[in-house]
Each structure stands twice: as C-alpha cells, then as structure tokens.
Protein backbone atom coordinates (compact mmCIF):
# COMPACT_ATOMS: atom_id res chain seq x y z
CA UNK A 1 50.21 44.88 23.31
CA UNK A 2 49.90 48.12 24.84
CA UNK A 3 50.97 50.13 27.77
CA UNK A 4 48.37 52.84 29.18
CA UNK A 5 49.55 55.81 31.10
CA UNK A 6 47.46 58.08 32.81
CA UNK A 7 49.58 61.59 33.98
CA UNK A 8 49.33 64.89 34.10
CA UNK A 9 49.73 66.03 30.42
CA UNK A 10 48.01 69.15 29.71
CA UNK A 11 48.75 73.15 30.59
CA UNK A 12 51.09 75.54 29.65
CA UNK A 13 54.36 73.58 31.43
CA UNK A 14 57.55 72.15 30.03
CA UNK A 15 58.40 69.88 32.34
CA UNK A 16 54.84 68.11 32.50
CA UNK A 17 54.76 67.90 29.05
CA UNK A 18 58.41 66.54 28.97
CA UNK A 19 57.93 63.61 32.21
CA UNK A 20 55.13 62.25 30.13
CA UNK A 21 57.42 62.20 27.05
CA UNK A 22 59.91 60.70 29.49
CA UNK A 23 57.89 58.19 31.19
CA UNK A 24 56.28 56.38 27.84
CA UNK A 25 60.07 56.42 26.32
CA UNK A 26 61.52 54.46 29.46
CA UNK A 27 58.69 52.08 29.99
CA UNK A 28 59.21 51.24 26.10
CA UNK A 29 62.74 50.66 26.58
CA UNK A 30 62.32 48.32 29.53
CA UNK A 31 58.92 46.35 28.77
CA UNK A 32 59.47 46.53 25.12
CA UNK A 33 55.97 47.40 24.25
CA UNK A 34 54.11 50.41 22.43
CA UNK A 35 53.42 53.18 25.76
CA UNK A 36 50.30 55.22 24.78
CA UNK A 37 49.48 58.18 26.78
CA UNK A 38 45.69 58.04 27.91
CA UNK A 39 44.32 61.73 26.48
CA UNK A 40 42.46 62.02 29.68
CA UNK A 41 41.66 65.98 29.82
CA UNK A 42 41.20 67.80 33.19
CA UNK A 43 38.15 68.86 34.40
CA UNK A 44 36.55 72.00 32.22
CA UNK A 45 36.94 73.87 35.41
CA UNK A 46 40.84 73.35 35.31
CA UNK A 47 41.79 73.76 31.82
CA UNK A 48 39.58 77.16 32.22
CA UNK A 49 42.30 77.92 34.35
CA UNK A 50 45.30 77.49 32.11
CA UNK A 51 43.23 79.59 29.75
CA UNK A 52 44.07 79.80 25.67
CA UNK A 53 47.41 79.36 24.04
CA UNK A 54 48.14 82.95 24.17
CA UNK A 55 51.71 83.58 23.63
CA UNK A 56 54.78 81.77 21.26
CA UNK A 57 55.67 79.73 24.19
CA UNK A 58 51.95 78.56 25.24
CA UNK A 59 51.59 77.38 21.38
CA UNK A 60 54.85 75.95 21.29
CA UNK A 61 53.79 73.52 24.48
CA UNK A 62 50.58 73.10 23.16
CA UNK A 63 51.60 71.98 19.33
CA UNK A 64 54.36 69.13 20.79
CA UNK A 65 51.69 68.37 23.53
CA UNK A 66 49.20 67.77 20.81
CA UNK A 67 51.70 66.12 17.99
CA UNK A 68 54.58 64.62 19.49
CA UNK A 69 53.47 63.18 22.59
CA UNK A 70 51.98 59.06 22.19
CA UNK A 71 48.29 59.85 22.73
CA UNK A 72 45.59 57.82 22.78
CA UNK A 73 43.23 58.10 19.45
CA UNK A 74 40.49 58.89 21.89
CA UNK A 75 40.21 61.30 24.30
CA UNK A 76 38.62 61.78 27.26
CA UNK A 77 37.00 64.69 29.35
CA UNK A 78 35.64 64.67 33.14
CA UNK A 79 34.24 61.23 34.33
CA UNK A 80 37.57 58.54 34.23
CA UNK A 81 35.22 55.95 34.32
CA UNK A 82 34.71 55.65 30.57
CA UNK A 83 38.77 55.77 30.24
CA UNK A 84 39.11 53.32 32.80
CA UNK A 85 36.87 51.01 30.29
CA UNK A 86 38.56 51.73 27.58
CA UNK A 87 42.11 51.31 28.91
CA UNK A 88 40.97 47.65 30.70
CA UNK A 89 40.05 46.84 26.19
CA UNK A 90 43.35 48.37 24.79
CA UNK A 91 46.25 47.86 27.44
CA UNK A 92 48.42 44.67 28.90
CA UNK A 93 49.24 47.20 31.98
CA UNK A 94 48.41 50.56 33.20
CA UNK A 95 51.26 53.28 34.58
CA UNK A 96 49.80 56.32 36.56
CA UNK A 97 52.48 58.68 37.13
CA UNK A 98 54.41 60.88 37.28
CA UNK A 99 53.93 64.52 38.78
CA UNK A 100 51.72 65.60 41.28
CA UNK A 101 49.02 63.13 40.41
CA UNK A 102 48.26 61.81 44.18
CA UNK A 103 47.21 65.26 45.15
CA UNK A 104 44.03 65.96 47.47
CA UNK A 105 43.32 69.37 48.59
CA UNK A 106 40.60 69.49 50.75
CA UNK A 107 39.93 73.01 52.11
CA UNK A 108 37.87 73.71 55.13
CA UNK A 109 34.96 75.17 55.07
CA UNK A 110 32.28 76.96 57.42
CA UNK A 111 34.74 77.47 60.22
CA UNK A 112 36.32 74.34 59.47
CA UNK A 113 33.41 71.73 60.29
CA UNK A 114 33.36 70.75 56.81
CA UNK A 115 35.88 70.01 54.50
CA UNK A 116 35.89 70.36 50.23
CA UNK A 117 37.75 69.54 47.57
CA UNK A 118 37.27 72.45 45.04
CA UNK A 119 40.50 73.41 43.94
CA UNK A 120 40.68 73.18 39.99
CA UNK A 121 44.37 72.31 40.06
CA UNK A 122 43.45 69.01 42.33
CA UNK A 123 40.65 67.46 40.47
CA UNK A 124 38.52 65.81 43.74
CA UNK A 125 39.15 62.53 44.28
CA UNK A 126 38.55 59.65 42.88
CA UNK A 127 40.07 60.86 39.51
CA UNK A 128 41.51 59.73 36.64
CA UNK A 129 44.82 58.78 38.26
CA UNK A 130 43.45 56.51 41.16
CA UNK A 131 42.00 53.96 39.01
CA UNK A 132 40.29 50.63 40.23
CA UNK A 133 39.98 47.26 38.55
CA UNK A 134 37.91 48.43 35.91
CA UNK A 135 41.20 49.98 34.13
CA UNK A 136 42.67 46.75 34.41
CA UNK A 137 44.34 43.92 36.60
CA UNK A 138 47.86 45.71 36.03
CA UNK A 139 48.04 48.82 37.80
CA UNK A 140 51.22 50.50 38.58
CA UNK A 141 52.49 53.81 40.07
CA UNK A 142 55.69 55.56 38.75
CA UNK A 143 57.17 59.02 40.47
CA UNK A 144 53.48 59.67 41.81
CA UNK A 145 53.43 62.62 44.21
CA UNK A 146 50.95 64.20 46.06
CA UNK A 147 52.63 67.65 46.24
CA UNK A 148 52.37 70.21 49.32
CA UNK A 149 48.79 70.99 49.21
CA UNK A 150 48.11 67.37 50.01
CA UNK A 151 47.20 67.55 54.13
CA UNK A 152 46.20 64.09 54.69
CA UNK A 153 44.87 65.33 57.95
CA UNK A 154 42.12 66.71 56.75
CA UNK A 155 41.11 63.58 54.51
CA UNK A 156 38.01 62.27 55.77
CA UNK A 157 37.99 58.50 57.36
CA UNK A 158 35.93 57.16 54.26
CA UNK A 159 38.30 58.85 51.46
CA UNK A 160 41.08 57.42 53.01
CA UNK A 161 39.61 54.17 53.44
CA UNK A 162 38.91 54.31 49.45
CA UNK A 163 42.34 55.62 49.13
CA UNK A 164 43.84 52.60 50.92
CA UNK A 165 41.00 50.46 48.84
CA UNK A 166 42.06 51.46 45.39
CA UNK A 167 46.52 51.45 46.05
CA UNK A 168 46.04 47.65 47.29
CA UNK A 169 45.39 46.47 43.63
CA UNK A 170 48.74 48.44 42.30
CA UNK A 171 51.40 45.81 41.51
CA UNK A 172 54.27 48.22 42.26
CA UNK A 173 53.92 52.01 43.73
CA UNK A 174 57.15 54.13 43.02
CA UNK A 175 56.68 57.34 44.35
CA UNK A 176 58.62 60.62 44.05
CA UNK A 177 58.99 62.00 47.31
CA UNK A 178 59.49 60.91 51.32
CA UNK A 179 56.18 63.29 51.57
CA UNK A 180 54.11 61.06 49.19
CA UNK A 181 55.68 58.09 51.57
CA UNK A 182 54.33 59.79 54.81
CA UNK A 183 50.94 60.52 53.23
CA UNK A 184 50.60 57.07 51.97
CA UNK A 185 52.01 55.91 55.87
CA UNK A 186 48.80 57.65 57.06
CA UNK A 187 45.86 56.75 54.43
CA UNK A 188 47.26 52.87 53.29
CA UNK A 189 49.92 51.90 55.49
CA UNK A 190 50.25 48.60 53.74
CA UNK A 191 50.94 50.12 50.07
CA UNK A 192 53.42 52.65 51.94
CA UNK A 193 55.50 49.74 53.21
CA UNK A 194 55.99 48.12 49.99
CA UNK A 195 56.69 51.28 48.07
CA UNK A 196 59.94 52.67 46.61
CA UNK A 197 61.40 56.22 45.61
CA UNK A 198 62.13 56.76 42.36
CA UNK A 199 63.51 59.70 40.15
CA UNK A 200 60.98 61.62 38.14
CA UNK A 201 60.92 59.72 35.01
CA UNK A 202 63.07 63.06 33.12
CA UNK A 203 65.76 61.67 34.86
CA UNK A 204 65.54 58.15 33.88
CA UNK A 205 65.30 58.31 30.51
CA UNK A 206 67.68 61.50 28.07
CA UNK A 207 65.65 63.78 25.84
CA UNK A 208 68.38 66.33 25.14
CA UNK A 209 69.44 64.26 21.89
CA UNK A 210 66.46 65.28 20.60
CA UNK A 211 67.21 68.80 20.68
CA UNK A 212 71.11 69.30 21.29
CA UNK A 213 72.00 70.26 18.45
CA UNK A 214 70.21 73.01 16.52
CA UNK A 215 69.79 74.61 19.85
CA UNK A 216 72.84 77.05 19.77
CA UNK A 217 71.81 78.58 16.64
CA UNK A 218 68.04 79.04 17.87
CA UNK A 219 69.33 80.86 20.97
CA UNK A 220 71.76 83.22 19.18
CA UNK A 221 69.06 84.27 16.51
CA UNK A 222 67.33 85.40 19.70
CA UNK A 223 69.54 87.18 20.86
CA UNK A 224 72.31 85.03 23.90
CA UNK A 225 75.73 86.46 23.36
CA UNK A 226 77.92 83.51 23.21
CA UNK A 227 81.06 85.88 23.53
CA UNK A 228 80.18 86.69 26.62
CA UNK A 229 79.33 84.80 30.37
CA UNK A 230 75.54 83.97 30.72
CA UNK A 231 73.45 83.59 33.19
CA UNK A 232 69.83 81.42 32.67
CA UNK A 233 67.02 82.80 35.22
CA UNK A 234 63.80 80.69 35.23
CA UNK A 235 62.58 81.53 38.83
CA UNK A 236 59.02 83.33 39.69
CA UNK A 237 59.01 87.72 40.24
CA UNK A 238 60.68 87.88 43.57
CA UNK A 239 63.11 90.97 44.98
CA UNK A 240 65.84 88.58 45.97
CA UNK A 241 66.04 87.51 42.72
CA UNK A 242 65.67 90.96 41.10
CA UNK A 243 68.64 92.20 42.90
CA UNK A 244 70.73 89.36 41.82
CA UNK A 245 70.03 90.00 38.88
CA UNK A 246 71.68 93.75 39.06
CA UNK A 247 74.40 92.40 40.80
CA UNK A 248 75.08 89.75 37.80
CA UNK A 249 74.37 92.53 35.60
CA UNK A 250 76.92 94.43 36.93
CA UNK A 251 79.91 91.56 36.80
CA UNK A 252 79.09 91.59 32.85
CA UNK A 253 77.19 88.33 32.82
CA UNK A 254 74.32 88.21 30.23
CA UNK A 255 71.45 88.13 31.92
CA UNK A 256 68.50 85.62 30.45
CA UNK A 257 64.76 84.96 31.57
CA UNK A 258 63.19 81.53 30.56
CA UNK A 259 59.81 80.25 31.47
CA UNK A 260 59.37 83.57 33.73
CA UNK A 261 59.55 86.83 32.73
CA UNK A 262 61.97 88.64 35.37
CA UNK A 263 62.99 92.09 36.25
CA UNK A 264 66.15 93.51 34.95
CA UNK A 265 67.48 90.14 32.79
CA UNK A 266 68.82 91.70 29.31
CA UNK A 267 66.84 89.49 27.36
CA UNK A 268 63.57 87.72 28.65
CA UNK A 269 63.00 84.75 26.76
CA UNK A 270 60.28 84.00 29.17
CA UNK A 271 57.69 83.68 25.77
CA UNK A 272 59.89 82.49 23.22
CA UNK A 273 58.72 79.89 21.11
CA UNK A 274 60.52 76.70 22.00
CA UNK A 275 59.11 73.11 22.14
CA UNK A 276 59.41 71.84 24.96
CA UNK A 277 62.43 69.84 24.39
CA UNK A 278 64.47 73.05 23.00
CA UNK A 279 63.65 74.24 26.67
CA UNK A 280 65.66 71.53 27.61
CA UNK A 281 68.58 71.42 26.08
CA UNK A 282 68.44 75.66 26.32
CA UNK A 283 70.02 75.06 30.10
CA UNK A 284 73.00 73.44 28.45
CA UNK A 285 73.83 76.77 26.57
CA UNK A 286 74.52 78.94 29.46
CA UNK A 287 77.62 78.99 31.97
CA UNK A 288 75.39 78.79 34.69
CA UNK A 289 71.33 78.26 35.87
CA UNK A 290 69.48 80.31 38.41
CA UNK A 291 66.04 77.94 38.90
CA UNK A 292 63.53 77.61 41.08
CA UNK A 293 61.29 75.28 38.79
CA UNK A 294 61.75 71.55 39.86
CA UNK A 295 62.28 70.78 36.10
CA UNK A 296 64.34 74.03 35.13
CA UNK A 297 66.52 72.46 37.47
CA UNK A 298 66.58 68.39 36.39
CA UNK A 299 67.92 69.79 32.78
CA UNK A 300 70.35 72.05 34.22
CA UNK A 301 71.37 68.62 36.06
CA UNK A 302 71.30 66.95 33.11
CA UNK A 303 73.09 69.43 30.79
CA UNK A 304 75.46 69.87 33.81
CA UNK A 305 75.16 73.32 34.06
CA UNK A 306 76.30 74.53 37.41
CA UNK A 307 73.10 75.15 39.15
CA UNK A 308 71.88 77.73 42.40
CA UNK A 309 68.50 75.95 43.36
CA UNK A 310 65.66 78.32 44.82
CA UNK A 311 62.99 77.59 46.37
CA UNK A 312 59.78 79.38 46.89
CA UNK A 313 57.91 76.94 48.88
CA UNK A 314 58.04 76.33 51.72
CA UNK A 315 58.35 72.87 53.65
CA UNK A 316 55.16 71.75 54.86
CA UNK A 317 54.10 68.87 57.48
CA UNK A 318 58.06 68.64 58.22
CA UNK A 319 58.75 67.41 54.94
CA UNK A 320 61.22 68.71 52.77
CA UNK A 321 60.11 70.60 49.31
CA UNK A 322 60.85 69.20 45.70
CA UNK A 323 63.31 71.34 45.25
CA UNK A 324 64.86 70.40 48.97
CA UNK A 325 64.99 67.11 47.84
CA UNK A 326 66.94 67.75 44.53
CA UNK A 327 69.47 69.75 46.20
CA UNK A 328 70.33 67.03 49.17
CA UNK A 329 70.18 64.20 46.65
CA UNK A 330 72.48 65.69 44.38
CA UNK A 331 74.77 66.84 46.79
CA UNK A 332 73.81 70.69 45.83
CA UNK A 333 73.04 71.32 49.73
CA UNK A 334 75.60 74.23 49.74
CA UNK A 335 73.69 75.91 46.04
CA UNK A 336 70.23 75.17 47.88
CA UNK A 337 68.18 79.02 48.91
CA UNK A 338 64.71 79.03 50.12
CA UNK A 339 63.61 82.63 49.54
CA UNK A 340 62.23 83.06 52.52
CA UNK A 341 64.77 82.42 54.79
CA UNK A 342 66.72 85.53 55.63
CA UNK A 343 69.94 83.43 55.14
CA UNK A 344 69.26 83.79 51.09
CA UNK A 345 70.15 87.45 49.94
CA UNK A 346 71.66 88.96 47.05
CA UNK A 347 74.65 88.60 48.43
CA UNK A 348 75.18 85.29 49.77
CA UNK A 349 73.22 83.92 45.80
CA UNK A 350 76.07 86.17 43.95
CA UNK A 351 78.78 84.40 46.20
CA UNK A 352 76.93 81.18 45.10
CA UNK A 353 77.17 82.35 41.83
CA UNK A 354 80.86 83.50 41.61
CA UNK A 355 81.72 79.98 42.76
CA UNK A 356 79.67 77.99 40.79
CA UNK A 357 81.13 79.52 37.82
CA UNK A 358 84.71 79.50 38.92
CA UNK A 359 84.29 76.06 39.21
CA UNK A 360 83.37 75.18 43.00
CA UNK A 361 80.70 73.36 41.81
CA UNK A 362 79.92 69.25 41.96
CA UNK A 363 80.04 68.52 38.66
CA UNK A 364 81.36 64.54 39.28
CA UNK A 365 78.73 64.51 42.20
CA UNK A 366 76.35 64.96 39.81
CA UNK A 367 76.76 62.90 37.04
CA UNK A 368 77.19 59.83 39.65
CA UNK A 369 74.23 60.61 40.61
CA UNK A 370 72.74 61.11 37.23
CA UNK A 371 73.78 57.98 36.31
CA UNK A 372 72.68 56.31 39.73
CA UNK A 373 68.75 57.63 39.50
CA UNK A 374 68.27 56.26 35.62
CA UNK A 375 69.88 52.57 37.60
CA UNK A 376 66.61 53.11 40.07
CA UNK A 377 64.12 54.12 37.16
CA UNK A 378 65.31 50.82 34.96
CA UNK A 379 65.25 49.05 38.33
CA UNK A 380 62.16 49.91 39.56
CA UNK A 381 60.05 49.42 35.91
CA UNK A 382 61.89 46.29 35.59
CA UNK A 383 60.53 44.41 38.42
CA UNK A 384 57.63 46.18 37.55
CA UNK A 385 56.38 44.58 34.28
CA UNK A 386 57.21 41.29 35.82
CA UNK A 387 55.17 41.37 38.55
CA UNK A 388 52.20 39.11 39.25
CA UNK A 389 48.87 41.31 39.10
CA UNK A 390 46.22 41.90 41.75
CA UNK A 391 42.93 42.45 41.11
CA UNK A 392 41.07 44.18 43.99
C-alpha cells in the first residue's frame, strides 16, 4: 500500500519544498511503504500570490517541486473534498504535516463585530489539511503548526467545535511548536493532551547526501572565494543587517546573499539557480551563517555551520517564535537576535560573529541534539503506523 500526505508543497520556498521531500523519505523508512505526496494545489487566490516562476531560483524550486518530489498522478485544485475521496481509494494511512498547515487567520471586520478568514496565505478553514473520515480511518499529524497569525481567540465557538470534531479521529498528532500545543489546549483540549512535539521532519530525516558533493564546484563557478573567510546571509532587507554586513565587509569576510537579496553582500546569490537541495548543502560551504529563515537555519544546523539566528517576528500570545524555539533547543540562546529588540545591533551581531568563527560556538551541543530530534521523529512515526485507527 500507500501512504498519503497532505502539506504545504507549492510556492517559491526551499524549505517547504524540502520538509515535504523530508517527511515522505522518513515515513518510508519507518512504515516501509511507498509515501505519495497528495498534489493538492492552493486556492487560485493563493498561488496568484506567489505569482510566475520568474527568476533562476523560482524555476529551479518549481522544476524539483514538479519532478522530484513523490506526487500524486492526480492533482487537485480548491474543494479537498474530492482529494479526501480519492486518498480514502489509494492510501493505508494519511500524514498531514508539516509546516504551517494548522493555520487560521481570521481578521476582524466592521469594527471587529465580525470576523473573516480571507487571507490567501491561510486558505479558510476546513481545508485540505483538516481532513475528516472521508480521507480515511488513518489520520495522522506530523510537525503541524499553526504559525503566529493563528489567534485562536478570535475563532468562532462553532469552528472550534469542528476543529475539536475533526483532530478526535487523528491516531497520533505531533506538532511542531508549544504555540500549536496552546492553540490546540484552547479549541480540542482532548487532542492537545495526547499530543507530542516533534522536529520538523528536515531534521529527522538527511538530504545533504543528495547534494554534498558537486556543491563546491557550483558555488565557485558563481563566484564564493574559497581562499578567503565567508559569510552566508539569507535574512529579509533590514538596517541591522545591512550594517553588519559593512562591518563583515570590512574584517575581509566574503560577503554572500542566499534566498534574499541584501544590501552591501559582494555577491547576492539571492536568484541563483539551485534546486532546492543544492540550497541545502550551500550552508555547509561557508565558515559561518547569518539566517533568519527557520529552514536557512535547520541546514546550517545540519551542515554545522556556526550559526547567528535572527529573528524578525515577533513573539505573539506569549509564545516563543520558530526561530526562538530553534535557538533554546539547540542551545544557540547566546547566537539568538530578534531585530527588534534594541539589544541586537551591529555591534553586539559582529561580536556574535567574531566568536562564532573563532570557535565559541556549540558545535557538540548541536550534533547531540541533531542526533536526539531524528530519535523523536523515528519515535514518534513509529508508534504512529502502529496505532489502532479511529474513525470519527
């Protein structure tokens, strides 16, 4: 038989492409069965927002998206229901996760007396991701999140009844994030109680051997000096960051821009053409990562490339951030900057840097801790596929 999985797949993003990658490569290895990706497509009024494969990086994402990933020989566009049917035909279980796949946004409207879901980066509820017994007696959740724009507050009593309707008939719920816990705590306290955290499934399951090793020579031909010190940058525009990049400038670092293009880096790689598992192992290739993408940073982890972590969220609903939560868990507290706090300057992230490079860094921290998250994923997915189903 095979194993369905319904996650966030599309868009121009490395890391979403490379968890669903991730995720259908681990549940092989511990259910031993074929893992399909369901080619559930957004809503039309969310892949208008990504737009068209515009640039050598967009195509890149877009060509391993569409060729290398395990998708399903259909695909499907709007209504779940129809994938729902034809996942209950064609599957033995179903895996929603990971990424922010829990996420409502409901956004208030006329002075607040009602409240909408019309953002088209959180298709409304119930989507494609909260499936009901119609997809299938064997429903679980792996690294499901429902992000920061998730204010369970503002859920109305009958969503969240539904909400706490549809989780009952998941076998297992492994979620990402103490937020997701608190949010499921408030809608379906009886899921929330038997859930567990576990790692996003990039950290459960090594991609860089598919990549490692041509990826020196693709970096040189564009142009990283490996005779000198370099510095990786994928973090959004921000002054903070431009300055640090004049001060690492100025030390004689090469400065690089991946995923983001960013002002004053000596090269800006930000559209270069790599799949998304060059991206990867790219982090590997430089003496030290400046990140503030949640993924940019789980493959500097993995490569063990001393890492600064950035943040530009903020915490919301006095829960910690993504990247708050990589940072504590891999013992990268002291490397952690949210931007906005007047604590993170160019000066105290070039002191971070200095260090990092000179070796004050955690390297044996983190590959403990490495190798402790891919126990919990193996764990987790384990118990998992021999669970007795529910059907509600």
């Amino acid at each position: 038989m095979t194993i369905g999985i319904f996650t966030i797949h599309t868009g121009y993003n490395e890391g979403a492409t490379l968890q669903a990658l991730a995720l259908s490569l681990l549940i092989e290895e511990v259910a031993g069965e074929k893992a399909e990706i369901v080619d559930h497509r957004h809503t039309t009024q969310t892949e208008a927002h990504y737009g068209p494969p515009s640039n050598p990086r967009r195509r890149a994402i877009a060509q391993f998206r569409d060729s290398v990933l395990p998708l399903s020989p259909v695909r499907f566009v709007e209504d779940p229901r129809a994938a729902w049917a034809y996942a209950r035909e064609r599957y033995s279980a179903v895996v929603v996760g990971s990424d922010e796949i829990w996420k409502i946004a409901y956004r208030p409207r006329f002075r607040g007396l009602v409240q909408v879901q019309n953002d088209p980066l959180a298709p409304a509820f119930p989507n494609a991701y909260w499936p009901d017994a119609s997809a299938g007696a064997r429903r679980i959740a792996y690294a499901a999140t429902a992000g920061t724009k998730t204010n369970w507050k503002r859920i109305p009593f009958f969503r969240k009844w539904q909400i706490a309707n549809r989780l009952r008939g998941f076998t297992a719920v492994g979620l990402r994030d103490e937020r997701t816990r608190a949010f499921l705590a408030a809608v379906a306290p009886e899921t929330a109680a038997r859930s567990t955290r576990v790692p996003d499934p990039t950290l459960g399951y090594d991609l860089l051997p598919f990549a490692r090793d041509g990826i020196r020579a693709s970096l040189a031909a564009m142009g990283v000096d490996f005779d000198r010190p370099r510095v990786v940058i994928s973090a959004g525009r921000n002054p903070k960051v431009t300055a640090l990049v004049a001060e690492l400038n100025a030390q004689g670092f090469q400065t690089v821009a991946m995923s983001y293009p960013t002002e004053g880096v000596e090269l800006d790689l930000s559209e270069a053409g790599l799949s998304p598992v060059e991206w990867a192992a790219a982090f590997g290739c430089f003496d030290l990562s400046i990140s503030d993408r949640m993924h940019g940073c789980i493959f500097s982890l993995r490569n063990l490339t001393p890492l600064i972590v950035l943040d530009a969220r903020a915490a919301t609903m006095g829960y910690p951030t993504k990247n708050g939560e990589i940072a504590t868990r891999f013992g990268l507290d002291d490397f952690y900057f949210p931007l906005a706090e007047s604590r993170t300057s160019a000066g105290s992230l070039l002191d971070a840097a200095l260090r990092a490079t000179r070796g004050d860094w955690p390297r044996e921290t983190v590959a403990a801790r490495l190798a402790s998250e891919r126990e919990i994923a193996l764990g987790f997915l384990g118990a998992a596929f021999g669970a007795k189903a529910a059907v509600v």
